[in-house]
Protein backbone atom coordinates (compact mmCIF):
# COMPACT_ATOMS: atom_id res chain seq x y z
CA UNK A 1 0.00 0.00 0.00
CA UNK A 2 1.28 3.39 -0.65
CA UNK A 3 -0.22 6.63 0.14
CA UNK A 4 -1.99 7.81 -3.15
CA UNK A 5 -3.20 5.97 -6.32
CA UNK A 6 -0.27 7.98 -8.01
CA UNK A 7 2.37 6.91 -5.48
CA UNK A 8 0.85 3.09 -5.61
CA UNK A 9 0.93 3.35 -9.27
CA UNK A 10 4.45 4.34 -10.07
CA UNK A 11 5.68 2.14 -6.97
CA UNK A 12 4.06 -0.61 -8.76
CA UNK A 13 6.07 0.58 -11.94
CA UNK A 14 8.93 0.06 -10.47
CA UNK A 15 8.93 -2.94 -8.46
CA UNK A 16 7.21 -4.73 -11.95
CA UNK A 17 10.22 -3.65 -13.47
CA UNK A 18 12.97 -4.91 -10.77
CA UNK A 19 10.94 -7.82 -10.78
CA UNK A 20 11.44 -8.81 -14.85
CA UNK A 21 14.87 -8.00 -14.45
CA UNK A 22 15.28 -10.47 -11.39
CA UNK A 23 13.39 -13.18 -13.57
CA UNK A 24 15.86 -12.48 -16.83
CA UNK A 25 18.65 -12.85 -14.49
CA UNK A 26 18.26 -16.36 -12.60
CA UNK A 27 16.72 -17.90 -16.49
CA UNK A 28 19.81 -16.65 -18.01
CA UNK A 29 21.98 -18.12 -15.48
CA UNK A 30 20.05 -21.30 -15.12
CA UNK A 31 18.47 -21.28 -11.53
CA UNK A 32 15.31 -22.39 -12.29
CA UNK A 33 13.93 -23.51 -8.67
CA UNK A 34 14.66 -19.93 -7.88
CA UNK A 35 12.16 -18.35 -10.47
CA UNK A 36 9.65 -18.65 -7.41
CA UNK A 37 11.54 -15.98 -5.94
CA UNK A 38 12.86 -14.11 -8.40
CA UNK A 39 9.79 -13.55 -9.42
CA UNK A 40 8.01 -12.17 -6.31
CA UNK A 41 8.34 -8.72 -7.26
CA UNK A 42 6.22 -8.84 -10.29
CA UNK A 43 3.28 -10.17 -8.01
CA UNK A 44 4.11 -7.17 -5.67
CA UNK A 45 3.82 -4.38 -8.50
CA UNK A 46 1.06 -6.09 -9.53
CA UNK A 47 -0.28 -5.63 -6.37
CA UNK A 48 0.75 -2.20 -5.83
CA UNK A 49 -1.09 -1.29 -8.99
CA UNK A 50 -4.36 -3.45 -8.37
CA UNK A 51 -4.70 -0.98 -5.56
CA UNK A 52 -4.09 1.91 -7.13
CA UNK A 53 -7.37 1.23 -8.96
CA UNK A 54 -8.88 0.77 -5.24
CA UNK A 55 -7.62 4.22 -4.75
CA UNK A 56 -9.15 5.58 -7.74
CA UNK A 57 -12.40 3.90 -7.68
CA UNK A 58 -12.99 5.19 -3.96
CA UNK A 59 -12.93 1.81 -2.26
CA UNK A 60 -16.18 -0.32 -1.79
CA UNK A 61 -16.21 -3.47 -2.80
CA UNK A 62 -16.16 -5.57 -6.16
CA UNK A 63 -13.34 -7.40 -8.02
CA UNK A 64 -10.21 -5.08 -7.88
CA UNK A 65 -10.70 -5.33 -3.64
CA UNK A 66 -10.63 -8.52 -4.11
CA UNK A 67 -8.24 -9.23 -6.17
CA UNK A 68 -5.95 -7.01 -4.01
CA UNK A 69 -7.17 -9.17 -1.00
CA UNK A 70 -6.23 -12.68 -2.60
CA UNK A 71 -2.63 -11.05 -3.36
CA UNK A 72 -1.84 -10.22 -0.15
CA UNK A 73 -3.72 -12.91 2.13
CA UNK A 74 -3.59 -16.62 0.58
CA UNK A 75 -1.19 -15.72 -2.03
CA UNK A 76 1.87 -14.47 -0.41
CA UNK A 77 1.30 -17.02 2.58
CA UNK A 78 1.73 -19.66 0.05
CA UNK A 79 4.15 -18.38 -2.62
CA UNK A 80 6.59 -17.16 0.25
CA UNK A 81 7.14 -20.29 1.94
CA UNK A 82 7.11 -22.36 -1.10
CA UNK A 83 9.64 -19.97 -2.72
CA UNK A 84 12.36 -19.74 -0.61
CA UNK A 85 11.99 -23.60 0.43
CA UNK A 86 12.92 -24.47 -3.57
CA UNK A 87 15.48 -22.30 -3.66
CA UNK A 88 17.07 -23.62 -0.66
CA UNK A 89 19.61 -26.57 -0.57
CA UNK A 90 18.07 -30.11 0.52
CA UNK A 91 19.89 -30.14 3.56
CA UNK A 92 17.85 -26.77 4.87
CA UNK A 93 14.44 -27.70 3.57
CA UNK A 94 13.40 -29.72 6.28
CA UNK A 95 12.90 -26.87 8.67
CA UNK A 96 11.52 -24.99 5.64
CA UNK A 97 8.99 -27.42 5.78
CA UNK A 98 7.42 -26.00 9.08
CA UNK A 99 6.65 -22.51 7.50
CA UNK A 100 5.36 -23.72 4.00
CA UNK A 101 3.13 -26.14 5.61
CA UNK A 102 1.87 -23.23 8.16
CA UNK A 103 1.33 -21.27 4.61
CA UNK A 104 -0.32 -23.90 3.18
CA UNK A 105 -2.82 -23.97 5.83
CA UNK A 106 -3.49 -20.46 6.00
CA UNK A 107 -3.71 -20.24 2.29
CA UNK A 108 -6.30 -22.47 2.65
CA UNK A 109 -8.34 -21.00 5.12
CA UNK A 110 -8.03 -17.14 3.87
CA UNK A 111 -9.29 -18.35 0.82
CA UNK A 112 -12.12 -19.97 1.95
CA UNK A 113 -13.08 -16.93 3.39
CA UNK A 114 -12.65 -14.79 0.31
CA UNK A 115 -14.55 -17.37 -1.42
CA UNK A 116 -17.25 -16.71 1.21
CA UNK A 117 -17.52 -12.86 2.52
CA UNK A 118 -16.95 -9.63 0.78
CA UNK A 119 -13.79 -7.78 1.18
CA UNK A 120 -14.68 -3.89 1.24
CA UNK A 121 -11.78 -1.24 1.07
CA UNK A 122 -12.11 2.19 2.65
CA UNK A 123 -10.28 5.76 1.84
CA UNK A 124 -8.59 6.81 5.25
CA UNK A 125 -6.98 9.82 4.64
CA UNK A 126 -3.58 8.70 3.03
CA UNK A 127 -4.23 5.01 3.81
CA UNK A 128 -6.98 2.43 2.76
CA UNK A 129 -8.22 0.09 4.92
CA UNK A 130 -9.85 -3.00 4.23
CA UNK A 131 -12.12 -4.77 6.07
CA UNK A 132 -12.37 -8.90 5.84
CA UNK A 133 -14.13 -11.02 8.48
CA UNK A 134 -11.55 -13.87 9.53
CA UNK A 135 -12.10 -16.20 12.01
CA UNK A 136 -9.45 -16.53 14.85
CA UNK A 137 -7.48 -13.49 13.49
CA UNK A 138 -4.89 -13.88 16.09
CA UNK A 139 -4.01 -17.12 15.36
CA UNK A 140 -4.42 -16.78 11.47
CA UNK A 141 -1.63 -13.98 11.91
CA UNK A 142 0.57 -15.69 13.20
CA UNK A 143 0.76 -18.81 10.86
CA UNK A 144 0.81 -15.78 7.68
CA UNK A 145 3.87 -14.32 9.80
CA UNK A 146 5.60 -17.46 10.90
CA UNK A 147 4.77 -18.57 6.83
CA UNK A 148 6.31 -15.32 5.07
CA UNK A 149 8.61 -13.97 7.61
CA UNK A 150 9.73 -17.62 9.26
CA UNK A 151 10.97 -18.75 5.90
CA UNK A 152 12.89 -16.10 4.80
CA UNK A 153 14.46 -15.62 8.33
CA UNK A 154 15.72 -19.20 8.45
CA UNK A 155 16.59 -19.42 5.29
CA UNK A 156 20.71 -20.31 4.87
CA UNK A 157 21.46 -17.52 2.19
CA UNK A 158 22.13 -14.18 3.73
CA UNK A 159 20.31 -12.16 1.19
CA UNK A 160 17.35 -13.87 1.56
CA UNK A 161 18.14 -13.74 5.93
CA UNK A 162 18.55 -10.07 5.41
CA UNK A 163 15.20 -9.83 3.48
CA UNK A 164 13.08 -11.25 6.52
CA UNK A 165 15.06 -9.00 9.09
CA UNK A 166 13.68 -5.95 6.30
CA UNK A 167 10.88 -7.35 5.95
CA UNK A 168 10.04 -7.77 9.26
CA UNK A 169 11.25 -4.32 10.66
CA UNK A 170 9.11 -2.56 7.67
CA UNK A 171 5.95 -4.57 8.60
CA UNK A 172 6.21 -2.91 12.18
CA UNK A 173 6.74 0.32 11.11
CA UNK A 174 3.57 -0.17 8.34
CA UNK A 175 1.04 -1.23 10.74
CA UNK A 176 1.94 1.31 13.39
CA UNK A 177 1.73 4.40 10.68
CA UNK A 178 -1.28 2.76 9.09
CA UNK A 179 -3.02 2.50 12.79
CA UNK A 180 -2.26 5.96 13.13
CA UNK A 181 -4.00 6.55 9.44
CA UNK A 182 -1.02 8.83 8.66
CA UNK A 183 0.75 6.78 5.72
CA UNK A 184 1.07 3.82 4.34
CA UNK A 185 5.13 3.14 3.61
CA UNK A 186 4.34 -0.58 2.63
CA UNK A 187 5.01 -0.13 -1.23
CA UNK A 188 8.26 1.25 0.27
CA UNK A 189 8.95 -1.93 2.23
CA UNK A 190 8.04 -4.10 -1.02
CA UNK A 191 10.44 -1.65 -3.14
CA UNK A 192 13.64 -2.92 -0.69
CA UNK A 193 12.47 -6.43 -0.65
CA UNK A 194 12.45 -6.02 -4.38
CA UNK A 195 15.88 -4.60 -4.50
CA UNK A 196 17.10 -7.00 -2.33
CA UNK A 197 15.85 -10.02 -4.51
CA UNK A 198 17.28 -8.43 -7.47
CA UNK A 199 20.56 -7.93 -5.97
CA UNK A 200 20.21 -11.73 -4.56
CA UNK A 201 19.46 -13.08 -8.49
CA UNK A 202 22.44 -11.55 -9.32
CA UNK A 203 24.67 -13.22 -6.81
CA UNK A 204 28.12 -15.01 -8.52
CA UNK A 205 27.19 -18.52 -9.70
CA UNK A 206 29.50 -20.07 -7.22
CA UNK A 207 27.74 -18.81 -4.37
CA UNK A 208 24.28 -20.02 -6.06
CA UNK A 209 25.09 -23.32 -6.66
CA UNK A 210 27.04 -23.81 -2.95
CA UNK A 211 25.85 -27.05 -1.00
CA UNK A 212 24.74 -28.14 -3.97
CA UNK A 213 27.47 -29.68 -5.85
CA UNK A 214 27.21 -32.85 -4.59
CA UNK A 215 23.81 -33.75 -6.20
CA UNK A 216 24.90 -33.32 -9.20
CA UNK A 217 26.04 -35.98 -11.52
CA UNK A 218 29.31 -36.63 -11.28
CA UNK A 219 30.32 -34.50 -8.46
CA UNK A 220 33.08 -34.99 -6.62
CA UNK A 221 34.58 -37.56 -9.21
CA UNK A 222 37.98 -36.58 -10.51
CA UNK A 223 38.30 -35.87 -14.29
CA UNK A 224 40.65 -38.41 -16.28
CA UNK A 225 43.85 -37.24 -16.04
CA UNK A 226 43.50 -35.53 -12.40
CA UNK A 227 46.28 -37.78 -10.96
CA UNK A 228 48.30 -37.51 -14.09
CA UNK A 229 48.36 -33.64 -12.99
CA UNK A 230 48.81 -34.35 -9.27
């Protein structure tokens, strides 16, 4: 969310465009479990500018609330998780496995609800605020935060690491501005993380592919001739 349709527009823009140049990066340098990732971005300036049509159509309801809604709530609990656990080495899935299934489960229960009650957006001076009915909201927070947050905080690579700690320090500050209905800096938060992920796709190869050598084919086995050079 940003703080006009303008500023949600072009913040959108942006993060679209970070986001295509993330994808061209890890397809050109072969990383396809990481397209997940890499990719995140485009869903957030996609986001960004679904609500920039909230903004201009006043709030209410229909499909652009909606849509804006399903982005936020089941989607990013589920692509998250489910992201950063492919791009991880096998050795570090297994306790990625505790935050994509808590995504999984949340995904499934926001969308039932979506499926079920209308989400309604409201102008508040330079924030909007949407209303959805959820049942056990506390506890529905905290498998979304333990989903999108968790992962990326235990994840082994240090970009990704340093992404949660972001993340999780501009969520703070969001809620308490947008409590206060003074602004709305989370299209600012999603700009870093989308920064952060483009820097991250562009990471030397040999950092990439660490931990992971030795599921490859032939790994470890010395060419002919090794000993000969020895």
């Amino acid at each position: 969310m940003c703080w006009s349709a303008t500023a949600d527009l072009a913040a959108g823009t942006v993060i679209a465009t970070a986001g295509l140049a993330s994808t061209a990066f890890t397809v050109r340098r072969g990383r396809p479990r990481e397209l997940p990732l890499a990719a995140l971005p485009l869903l957030l300036g996609a986001h960004q500018i679904v609500e920039a049509v909230v903004w201009h159509r006043g709030g209410g309801t229909g499909a652009w609330t909606t849509a804006w809604a399903v982005v936020a709530l089941p989607l990013l609990a589920l692509w998250i998780p489910l992201g950063t656990l492919l791009a991880s080495p096998a050795r570090v899935r297994p306790r990625l496995a505790v935050p994509a299934a808590a995504g999984a489960v949340t995904a499934a229960v926001l969308t039932q609800v979506l499926a079920t009650t209308a989400v309604s957006a409201e102008i508040r001076e330079h924030t909007v605020g949407y209303a959805i009915g959820v049942p056990h909201p506390a506890l529905l927070l905290g498998g979304y935060l333990l989903a999108t947050l968790g992962a990326l905080l235990l994840a082994e690579d240090g970009h990704l690491r340093l992404l949660g700690v972001l993340a999780s320090a501009g969520a703070l500050v969001s809620a308490l501005l947008w409590r206060a209905a003074f602004v709305s800096t989370w299209c600012a938060v999603a700009a870093v993380a989308s920064l952060t992920l483009l820097v991250w796709s562009r990471r030397p190869a040999d950092r990439a592919g660490r931990g992971t050598a030795a599921a490859l084919p032939g790994a470890g086995r010395e060419a002919p001739g090794d000993d000969a050079r020895a």
